[in-house]
N, C-alpha and C. Protein backbone atom coordinates (compact mmCIF):
# COMPACT_ATOMS: atom_id res chain seq x y z
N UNK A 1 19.81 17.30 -11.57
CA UNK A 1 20.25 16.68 -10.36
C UNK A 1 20.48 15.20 -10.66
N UNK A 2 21.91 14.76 -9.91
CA UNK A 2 21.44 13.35 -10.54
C UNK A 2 20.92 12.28 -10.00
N UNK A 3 20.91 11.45 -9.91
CA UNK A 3 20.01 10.35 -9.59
C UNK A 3 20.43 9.90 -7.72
N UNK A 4 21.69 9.77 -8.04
CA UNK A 4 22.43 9.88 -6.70
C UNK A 4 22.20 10.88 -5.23
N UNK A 5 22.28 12.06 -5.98
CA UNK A 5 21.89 13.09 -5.29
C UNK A 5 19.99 13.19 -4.81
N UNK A 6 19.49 12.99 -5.87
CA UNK A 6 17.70 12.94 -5.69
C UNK A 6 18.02 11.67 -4.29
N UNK A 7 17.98 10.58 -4.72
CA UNK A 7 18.34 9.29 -3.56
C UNK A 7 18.56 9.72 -2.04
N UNK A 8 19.96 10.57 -2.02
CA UNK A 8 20.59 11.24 -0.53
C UNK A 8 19.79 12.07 -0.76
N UNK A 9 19.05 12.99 -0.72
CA UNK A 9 18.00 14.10 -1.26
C UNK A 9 16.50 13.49 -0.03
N UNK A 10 16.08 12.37 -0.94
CA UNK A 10 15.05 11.49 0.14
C UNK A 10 15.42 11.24 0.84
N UNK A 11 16.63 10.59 1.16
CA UNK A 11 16.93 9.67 2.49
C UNK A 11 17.04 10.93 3.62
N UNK A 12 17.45 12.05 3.36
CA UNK A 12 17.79 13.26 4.43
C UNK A 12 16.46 13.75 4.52
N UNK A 13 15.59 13.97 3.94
CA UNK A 13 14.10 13.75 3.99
C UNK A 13 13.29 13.39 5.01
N UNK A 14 13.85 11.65 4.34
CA UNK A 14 12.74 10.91 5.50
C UNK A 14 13.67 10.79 7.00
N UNK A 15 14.72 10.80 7.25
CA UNK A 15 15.46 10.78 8.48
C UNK A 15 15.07 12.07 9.18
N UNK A 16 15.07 13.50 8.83
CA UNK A 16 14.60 14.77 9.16
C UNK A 16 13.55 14.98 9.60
N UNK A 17 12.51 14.39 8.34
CA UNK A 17 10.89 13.68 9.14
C UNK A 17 10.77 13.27 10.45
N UNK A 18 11.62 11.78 9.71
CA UNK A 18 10.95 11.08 11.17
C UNK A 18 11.92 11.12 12.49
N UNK A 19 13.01 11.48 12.09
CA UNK A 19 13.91 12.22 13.56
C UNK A 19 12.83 13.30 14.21
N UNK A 20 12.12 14.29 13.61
CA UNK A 20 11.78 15.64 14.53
C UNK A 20 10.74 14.50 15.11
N UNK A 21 10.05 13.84 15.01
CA UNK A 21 8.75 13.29 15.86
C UNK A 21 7.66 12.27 15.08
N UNK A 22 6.71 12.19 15.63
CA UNK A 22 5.50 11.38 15.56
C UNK A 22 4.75 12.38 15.01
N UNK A 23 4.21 12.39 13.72
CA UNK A 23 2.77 13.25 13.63
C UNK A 23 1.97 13.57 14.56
N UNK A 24 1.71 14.81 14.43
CA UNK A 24 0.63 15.23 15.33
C UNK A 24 -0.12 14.89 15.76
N UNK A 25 -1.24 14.22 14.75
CA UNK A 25 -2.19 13.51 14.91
C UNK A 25 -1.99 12.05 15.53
N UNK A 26 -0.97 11.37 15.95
CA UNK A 26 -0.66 9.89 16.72
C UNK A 26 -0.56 8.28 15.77
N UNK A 27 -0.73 8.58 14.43
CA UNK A 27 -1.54 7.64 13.63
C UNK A 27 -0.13 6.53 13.69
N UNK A 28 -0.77 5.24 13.79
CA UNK A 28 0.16 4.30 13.56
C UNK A 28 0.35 3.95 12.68
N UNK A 29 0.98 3.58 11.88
CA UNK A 29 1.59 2.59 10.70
C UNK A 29 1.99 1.37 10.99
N UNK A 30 1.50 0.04 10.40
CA UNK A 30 2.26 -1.47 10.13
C UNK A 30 3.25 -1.14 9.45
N UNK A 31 4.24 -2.23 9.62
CA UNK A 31 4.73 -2.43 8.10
C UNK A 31 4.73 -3.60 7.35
N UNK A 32 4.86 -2.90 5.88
CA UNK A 32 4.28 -3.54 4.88
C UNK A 32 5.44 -4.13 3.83
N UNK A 33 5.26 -5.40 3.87
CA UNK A 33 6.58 -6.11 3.29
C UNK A 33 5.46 -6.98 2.45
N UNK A 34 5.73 -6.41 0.49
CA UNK A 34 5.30 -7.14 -0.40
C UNK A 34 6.83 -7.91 -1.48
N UNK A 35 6.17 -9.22 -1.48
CA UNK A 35 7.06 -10.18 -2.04
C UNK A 35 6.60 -11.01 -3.18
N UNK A 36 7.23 -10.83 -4.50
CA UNK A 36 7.49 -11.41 -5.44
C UNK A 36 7.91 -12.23 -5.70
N UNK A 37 7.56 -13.68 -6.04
CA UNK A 37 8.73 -14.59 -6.96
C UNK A 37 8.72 -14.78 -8.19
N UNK A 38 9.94 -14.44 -8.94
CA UNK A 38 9.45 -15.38 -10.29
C UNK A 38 10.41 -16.38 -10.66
N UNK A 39 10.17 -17.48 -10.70
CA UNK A 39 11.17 -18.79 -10.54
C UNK A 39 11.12 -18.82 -12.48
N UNK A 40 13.04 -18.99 -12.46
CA UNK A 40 13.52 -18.78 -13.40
C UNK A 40 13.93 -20.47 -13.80
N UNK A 41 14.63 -20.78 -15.10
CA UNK A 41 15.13 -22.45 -15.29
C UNK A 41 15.87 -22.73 -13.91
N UNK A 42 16.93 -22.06 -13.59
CA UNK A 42 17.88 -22.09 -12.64
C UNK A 42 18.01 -21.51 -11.40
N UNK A 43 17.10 -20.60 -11.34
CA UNK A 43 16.94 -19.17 -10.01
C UNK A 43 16.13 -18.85 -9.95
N UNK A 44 15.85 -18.56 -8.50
CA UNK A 44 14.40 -17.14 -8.39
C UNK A 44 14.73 -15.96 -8.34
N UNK A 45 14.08 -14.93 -8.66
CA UNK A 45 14.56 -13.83 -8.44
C UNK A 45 12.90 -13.25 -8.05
N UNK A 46 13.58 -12.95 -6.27
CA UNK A 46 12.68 -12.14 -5.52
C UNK A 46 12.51 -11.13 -5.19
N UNK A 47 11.52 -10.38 -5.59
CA UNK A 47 11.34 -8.69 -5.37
C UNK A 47 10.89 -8.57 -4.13
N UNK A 48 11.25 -7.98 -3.16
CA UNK A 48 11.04 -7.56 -1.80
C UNK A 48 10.20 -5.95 -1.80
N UNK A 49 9.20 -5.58 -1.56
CA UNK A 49 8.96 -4.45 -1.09
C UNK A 49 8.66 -3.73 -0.08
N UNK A 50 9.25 -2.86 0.83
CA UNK A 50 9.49 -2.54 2.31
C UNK A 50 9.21 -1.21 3.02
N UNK A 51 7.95 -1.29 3.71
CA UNK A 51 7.70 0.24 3.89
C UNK A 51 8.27 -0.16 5.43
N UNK A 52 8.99 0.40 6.68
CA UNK A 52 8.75 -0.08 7.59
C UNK A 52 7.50 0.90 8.67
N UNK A 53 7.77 0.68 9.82
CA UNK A 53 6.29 1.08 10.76
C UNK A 53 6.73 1.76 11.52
N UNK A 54 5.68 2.68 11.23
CA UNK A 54 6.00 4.13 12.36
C UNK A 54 6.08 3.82 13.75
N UNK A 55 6.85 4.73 14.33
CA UNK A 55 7.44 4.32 15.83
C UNK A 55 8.51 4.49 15.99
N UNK A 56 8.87 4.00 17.01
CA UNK A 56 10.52 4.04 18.07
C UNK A 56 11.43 2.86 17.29
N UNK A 57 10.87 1.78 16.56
CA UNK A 57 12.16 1.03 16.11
C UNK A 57 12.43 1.70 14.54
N UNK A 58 11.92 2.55 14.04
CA UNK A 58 11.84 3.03 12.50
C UNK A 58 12.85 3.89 12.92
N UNK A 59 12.24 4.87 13.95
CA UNK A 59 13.11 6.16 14.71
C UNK A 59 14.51 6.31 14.81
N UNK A 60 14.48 4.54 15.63
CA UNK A 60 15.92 4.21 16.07
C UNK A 60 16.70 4.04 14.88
N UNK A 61 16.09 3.82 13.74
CA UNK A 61 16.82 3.21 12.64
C UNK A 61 17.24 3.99 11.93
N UNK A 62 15.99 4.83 11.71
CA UNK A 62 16.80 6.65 10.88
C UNK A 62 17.58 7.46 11.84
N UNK A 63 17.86 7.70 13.39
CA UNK A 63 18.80 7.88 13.75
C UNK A 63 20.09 7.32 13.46
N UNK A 64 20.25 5.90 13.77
CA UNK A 64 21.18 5.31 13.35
C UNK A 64 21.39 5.74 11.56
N UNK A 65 20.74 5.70 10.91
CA UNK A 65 21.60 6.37 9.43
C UNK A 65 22.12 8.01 9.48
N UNK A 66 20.86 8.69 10.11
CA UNK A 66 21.45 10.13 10.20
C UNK A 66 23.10 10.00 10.76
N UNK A 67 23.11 9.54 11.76
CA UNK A 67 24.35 9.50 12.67
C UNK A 67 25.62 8.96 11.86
N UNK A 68 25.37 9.09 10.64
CA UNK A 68 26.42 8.31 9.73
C UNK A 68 27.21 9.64 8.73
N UNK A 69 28.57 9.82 8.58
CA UNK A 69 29.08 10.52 7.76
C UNK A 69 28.47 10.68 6.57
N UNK A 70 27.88 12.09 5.79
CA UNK A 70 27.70 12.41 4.96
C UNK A 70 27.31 11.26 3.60
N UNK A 71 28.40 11.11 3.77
CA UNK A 71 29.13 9.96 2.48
C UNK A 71 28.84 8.71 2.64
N UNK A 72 28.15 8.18 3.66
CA UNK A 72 27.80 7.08 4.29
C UNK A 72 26.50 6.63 4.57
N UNK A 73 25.72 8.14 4.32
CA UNK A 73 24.60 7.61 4.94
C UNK A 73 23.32 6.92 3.75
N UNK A 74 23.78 6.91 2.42
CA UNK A 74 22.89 6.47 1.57
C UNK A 74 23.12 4.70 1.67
N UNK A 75 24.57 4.48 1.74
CA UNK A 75 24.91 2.90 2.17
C UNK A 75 24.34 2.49 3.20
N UNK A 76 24.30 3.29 3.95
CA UNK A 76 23.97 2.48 5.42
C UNK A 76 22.48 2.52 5.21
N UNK A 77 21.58 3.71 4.75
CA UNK A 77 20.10 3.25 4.08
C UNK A 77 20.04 2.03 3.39
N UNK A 78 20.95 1.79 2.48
CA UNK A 78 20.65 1.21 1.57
C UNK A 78 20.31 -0.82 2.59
N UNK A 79 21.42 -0.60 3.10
CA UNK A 79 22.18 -1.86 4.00
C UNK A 79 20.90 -1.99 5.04
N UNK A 80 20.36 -1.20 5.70
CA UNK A 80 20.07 -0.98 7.11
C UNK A 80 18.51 -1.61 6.84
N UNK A 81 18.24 -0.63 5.29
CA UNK A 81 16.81 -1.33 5.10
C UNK A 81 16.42 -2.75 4.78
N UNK A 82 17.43 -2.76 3.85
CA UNK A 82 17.60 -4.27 3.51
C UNK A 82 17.80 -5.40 4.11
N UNK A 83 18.33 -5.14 4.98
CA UNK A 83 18.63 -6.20 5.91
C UNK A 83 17.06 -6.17 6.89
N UNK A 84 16.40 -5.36 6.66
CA UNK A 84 14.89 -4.87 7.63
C UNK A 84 13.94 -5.63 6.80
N UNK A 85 13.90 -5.56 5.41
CA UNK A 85 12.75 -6.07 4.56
C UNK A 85 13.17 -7.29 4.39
N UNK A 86 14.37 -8.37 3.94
CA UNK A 86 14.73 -9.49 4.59
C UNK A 86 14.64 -10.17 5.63
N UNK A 87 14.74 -9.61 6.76
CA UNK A 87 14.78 -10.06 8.23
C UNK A 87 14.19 -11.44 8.72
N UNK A 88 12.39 -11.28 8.08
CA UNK A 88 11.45 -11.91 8.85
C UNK A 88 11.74 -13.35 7.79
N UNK A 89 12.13 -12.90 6.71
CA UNK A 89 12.31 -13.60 5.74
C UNK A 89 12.76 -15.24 5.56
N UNK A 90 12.87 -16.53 5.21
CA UNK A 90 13.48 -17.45 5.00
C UNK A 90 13.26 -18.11 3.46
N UNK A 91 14.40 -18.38 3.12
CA UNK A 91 13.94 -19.35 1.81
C UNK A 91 15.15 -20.45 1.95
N UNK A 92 14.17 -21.92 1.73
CA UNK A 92 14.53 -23.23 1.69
C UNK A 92 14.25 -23.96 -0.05
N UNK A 93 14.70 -24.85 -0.11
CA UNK A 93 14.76 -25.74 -1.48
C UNK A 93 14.60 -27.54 -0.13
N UNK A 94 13.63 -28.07 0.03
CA UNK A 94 13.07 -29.29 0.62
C UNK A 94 14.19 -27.80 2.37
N UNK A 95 14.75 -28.97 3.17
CA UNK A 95 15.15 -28.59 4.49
C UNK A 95 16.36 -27.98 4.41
N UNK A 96 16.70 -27.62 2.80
CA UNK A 96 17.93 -27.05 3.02
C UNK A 96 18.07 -25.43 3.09
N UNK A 97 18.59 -24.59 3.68
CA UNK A 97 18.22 -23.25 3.73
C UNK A 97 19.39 -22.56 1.93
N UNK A 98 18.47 -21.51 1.51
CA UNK A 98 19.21 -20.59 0.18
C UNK A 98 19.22 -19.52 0.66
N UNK A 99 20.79 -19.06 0.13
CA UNK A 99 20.70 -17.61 0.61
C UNK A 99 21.01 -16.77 -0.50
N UNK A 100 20.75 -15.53 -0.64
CA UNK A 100 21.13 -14.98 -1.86
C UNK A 100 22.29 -14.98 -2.77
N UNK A 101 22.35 -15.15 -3.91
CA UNK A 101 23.84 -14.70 -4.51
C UNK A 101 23.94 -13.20 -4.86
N UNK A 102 22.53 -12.50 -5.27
CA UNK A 102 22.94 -11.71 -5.06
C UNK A 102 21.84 -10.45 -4.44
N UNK A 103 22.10 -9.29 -4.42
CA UNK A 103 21.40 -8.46 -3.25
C UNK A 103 21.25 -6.93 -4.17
N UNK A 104 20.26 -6.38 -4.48
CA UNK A 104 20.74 -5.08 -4.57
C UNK A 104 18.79 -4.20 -4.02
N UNK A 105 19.21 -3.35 -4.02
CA UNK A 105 18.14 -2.43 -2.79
C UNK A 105 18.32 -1.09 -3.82
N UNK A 106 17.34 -0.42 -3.71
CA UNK A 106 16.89 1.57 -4.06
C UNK A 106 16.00 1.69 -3.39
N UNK A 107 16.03 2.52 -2.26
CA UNK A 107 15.57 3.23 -1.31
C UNK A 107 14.86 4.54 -2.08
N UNK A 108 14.01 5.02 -1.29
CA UNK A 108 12.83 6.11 -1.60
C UNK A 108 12.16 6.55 -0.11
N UNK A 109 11.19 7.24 -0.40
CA UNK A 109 10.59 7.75 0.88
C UNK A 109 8.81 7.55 0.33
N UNK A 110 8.00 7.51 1.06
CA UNK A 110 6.13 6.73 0.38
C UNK A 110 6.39 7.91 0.18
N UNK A 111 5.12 8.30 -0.56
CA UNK A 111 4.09 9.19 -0.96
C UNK A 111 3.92 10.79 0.22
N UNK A 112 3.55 10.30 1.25
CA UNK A 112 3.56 11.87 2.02
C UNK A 112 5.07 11.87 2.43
N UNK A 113 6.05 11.23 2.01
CA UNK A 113 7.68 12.13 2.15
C UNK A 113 7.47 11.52 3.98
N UNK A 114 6.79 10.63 4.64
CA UNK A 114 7.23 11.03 6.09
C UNK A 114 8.15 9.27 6.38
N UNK A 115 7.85 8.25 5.39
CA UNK A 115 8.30 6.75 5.79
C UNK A 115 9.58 6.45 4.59
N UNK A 116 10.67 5.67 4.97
CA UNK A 116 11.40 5.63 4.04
C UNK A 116 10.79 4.02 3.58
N UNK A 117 11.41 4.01 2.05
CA UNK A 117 10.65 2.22 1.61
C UNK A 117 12.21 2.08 1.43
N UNK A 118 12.28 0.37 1.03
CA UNK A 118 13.21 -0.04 0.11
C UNK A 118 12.96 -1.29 -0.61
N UNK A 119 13.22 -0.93 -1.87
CA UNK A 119 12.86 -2.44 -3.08
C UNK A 119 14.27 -3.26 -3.01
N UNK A 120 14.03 -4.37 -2.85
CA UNK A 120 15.26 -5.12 -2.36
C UNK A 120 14.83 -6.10 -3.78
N UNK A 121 15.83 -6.75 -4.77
CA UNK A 121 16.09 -7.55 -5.75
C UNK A 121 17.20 -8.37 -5.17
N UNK A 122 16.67 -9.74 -5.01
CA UNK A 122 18.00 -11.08 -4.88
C UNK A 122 17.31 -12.26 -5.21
N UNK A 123 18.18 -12.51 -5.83
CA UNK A 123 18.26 -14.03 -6.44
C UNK A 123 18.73 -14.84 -5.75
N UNK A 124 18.25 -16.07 -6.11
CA UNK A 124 18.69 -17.63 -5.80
C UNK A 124 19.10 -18.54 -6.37
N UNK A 125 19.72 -19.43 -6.40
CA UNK A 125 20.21 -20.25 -7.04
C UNK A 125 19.36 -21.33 -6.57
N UNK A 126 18.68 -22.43 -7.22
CA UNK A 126 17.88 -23.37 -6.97
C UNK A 126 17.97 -24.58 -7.53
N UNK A 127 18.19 -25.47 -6.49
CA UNK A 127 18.51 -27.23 -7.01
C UNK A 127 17.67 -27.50 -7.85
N UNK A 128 18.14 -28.69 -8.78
CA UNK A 128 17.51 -29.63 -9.35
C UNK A 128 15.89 -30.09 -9.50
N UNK A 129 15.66 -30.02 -7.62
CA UNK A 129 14.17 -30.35 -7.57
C UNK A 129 14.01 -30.36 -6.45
N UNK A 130 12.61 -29.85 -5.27
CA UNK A 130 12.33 -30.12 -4.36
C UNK A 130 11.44 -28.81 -3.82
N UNK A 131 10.91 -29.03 -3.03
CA UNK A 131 9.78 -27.69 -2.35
C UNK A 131 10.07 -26.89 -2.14
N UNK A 132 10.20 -25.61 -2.82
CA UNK A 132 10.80 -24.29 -2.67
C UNK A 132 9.96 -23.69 -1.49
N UNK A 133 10.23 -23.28 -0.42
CA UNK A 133 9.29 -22.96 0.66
C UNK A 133 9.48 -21.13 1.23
N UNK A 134 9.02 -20.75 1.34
CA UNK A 134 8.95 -18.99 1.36
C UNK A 134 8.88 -18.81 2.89
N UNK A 135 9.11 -18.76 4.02
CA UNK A 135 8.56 -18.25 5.61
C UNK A 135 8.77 -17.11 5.56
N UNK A 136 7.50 -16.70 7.08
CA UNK A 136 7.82 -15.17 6.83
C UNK A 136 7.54 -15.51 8.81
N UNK A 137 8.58 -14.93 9.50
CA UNK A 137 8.40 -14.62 11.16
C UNK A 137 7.23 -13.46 11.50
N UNK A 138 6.83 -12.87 10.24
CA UNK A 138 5.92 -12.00 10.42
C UNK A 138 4.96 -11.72 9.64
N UNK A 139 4.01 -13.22 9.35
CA UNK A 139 2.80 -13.00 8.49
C UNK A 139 2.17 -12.07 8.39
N UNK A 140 1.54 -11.37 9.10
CA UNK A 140 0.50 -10.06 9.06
C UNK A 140 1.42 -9.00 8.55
N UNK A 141 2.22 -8.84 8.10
CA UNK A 141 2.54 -7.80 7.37
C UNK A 141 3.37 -7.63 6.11
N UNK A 142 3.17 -9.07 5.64
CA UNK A 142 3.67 -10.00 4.54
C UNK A 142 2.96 -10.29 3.42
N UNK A 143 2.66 -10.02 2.09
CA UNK A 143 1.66 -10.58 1.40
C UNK A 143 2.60 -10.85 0.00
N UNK A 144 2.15 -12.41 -0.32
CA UNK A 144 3.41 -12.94 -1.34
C UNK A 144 2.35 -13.53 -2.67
N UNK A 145 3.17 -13.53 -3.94
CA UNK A 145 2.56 -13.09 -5.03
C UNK A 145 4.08 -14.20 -6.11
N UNK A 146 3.47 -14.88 -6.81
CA UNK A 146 4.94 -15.58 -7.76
C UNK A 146 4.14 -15.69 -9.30
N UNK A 147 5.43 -16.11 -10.20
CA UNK A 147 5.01 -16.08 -11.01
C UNK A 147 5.87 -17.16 -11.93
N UNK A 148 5.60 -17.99 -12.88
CA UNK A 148 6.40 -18.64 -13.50
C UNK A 148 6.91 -18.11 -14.89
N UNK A 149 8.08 -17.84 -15.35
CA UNK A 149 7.96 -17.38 -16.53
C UNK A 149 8.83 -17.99 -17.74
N UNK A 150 7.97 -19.38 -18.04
CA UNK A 150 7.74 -20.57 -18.85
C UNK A 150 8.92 -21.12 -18.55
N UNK A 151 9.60 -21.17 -17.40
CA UNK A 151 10.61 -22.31 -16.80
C UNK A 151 10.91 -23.60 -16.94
N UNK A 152 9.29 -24.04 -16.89
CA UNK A 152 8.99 -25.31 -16.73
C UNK A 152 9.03 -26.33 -15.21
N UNK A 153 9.21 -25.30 -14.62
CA UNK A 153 10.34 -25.83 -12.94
C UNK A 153 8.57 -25.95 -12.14
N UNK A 154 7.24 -25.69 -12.44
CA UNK A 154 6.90 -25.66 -11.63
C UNK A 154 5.61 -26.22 -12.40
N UNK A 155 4.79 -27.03 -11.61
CA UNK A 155 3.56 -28.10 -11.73
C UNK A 155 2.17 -26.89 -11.86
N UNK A 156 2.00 -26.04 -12.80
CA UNK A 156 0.55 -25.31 -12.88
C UNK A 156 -0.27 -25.49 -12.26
N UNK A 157 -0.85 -26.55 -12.33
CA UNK A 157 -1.63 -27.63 -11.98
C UNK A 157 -1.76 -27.68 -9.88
N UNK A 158 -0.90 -28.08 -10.05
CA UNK A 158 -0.80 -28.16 -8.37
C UNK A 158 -0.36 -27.10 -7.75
N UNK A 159 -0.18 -25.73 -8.12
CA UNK A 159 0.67 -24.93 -7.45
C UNK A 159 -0.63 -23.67 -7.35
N UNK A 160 -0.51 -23.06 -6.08
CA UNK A 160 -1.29 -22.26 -6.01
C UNK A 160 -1.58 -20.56 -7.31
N UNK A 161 -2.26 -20.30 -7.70
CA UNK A 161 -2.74 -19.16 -8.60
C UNK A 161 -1.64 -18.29 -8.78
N UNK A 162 -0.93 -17.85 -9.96
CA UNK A 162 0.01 -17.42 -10.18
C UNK A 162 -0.54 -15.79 -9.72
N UNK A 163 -0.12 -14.75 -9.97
CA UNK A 163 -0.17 -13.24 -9.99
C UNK A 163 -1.36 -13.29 -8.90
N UNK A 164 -1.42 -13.79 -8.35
CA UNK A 164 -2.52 -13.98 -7.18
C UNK A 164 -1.94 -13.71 -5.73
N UNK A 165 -2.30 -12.52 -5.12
CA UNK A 165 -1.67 -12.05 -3.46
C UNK A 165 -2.29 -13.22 -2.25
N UNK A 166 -1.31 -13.45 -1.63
CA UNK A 166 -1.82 -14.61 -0.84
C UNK A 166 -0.99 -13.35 0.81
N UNK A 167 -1.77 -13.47 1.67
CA UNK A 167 -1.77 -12.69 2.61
C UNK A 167 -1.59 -13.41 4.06
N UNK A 168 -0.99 -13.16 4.77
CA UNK A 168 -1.20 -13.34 6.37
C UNK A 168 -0.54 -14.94 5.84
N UNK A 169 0.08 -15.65 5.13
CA UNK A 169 0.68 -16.98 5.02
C UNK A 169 1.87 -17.08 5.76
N UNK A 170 2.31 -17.83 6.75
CA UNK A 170 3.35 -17.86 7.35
C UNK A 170 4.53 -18.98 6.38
N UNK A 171 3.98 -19.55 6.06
CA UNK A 171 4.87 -20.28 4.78
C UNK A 171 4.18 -20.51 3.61
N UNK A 172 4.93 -20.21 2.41
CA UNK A 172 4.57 -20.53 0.86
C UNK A 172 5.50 -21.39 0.84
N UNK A 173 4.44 -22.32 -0.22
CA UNK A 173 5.31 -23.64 -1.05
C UNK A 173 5.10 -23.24 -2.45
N UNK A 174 6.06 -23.96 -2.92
CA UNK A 174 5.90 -24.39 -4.97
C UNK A 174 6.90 -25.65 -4.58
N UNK A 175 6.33 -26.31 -5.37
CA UNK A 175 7.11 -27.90 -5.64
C UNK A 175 7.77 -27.62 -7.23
N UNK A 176 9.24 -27.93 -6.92
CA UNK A 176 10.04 -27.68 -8.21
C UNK A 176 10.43 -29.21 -8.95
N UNK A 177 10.06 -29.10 -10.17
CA UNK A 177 10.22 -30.34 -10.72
C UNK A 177 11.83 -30.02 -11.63
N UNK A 178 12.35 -31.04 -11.98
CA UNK A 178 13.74 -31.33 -12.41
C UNK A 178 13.85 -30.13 -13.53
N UNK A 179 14.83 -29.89 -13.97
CA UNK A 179 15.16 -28.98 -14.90
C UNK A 179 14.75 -29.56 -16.11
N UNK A 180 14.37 -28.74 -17.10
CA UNK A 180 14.08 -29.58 -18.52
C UNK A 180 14.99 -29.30 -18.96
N UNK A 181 15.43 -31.00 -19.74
CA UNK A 181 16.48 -30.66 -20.82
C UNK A 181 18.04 -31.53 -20.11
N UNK A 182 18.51 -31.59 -20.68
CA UNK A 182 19.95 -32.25 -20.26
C UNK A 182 20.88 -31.50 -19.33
N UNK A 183 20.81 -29.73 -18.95
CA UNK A 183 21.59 -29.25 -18.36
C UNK A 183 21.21 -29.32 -17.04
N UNK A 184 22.15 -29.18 -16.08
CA UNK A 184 21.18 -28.95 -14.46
C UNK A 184 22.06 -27.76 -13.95
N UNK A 185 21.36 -27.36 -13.31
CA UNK A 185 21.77 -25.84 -12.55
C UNK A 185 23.10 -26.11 -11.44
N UNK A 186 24.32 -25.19 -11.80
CA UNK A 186 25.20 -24.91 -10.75
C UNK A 186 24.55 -24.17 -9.64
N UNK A 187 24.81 -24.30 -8.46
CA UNK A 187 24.46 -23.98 -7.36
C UNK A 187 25.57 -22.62 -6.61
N UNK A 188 25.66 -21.58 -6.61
CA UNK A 188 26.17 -20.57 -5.65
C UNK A 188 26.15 -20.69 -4.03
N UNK A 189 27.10 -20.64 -3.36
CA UNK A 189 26.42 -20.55 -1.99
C UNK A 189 27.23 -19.04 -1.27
N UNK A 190 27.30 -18.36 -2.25
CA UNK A 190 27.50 -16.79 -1.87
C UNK A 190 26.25 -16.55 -0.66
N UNK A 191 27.24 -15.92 0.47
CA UNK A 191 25.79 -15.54 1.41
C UNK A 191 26.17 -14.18 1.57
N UNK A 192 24.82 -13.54 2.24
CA UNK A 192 24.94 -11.96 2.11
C UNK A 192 24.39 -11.93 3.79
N UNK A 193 25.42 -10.38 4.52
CA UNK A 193 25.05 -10.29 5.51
C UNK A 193 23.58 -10.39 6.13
């Protein structure tokens, strides 16, 4: 089977799931949005991870993909989630807002087959120098985690514990120091829906 097919395979899955109802048993689900940075010489590249929360707005949402042509409905997963595990999301460089250059998402369904996830990968393009700042509109169900990988862009020293989960934070900082070296980073301002 190929990879494509397994993909539309889950997604008809978890829409089938959670279209017929609510578990029997009533149990609620949060959702759970885990976030990665790892700040590159020139870019971050942020891993998004996205279970969303059982209920009537998850419901509404796998209706809305079921309700999509055949051929359509792994895009519109793909799109629908992504734009869901983003949402609460903001990233700034000092007061200026970054938006992705680029975007890509693989959708799945958790472990008991009943919630769909999606891993969202986008990058940034990042100035010269200034407070890279992370918000989230929805701390409690947010837990963010970065990493430097020998960039040089970021102060050890002053910056909070690398591979370390920081939880319930409504904004993360890292202070970005100048690029090393004589080159400085072109800037993208590709934005994504």
């Amino acid at each position: 089977m190929s990879a494509l097919a397994r993909v539309t395979r889950c997604v008809a899955i978890a829409v089938a799931v959670c279209v017929a109802g609510q578990p029997a048993w009533g149990h609620y689900f949060p959702p759970v949005r885990t976030v990665v940075i790892q700040v590159e010489r020139c870019e971050i590249a942020v891993l998004i991870g996205y279970r969303p929360a059982s209920g009537e707005a998850t419901d509404t949402l796998l209706a809305r993909i079921a309700s999509q042509p055949k051929s359509q409905m792994l895009v519109t997963a793909k799109h629908e989630l992504s734009r869901a595990a983003l949402a609460p999301l903001a990233f700034s460089v000092g007061s200026k807002p970054i938006v992705p250059t680029t975007v890509r998402a693989k959708i799945g369904v958790d472990p008991s087959g009943a919630r769909p996830m999606v891993v969202v990968l986008a990058t940034f393009a990042i100035p010269a120098s200034g407070t890279l700042t992370v918000s989230s509109k929805d701390p409690r169900s947010t837990r963010i985690s970065w990493a430097d990988r020998d960039s040089g862009r970021i102060d050890l020293e002053q910056a909070p514990a690398q591979g370390r989960w920081f939880t319930g934070v409504a904004s993360f900082l890292l202070s970005l120091a100048p690029v090393p070296g004589d080159s400085a980073c072109a800037l993208s301002r590709r934005s994504w829906p």
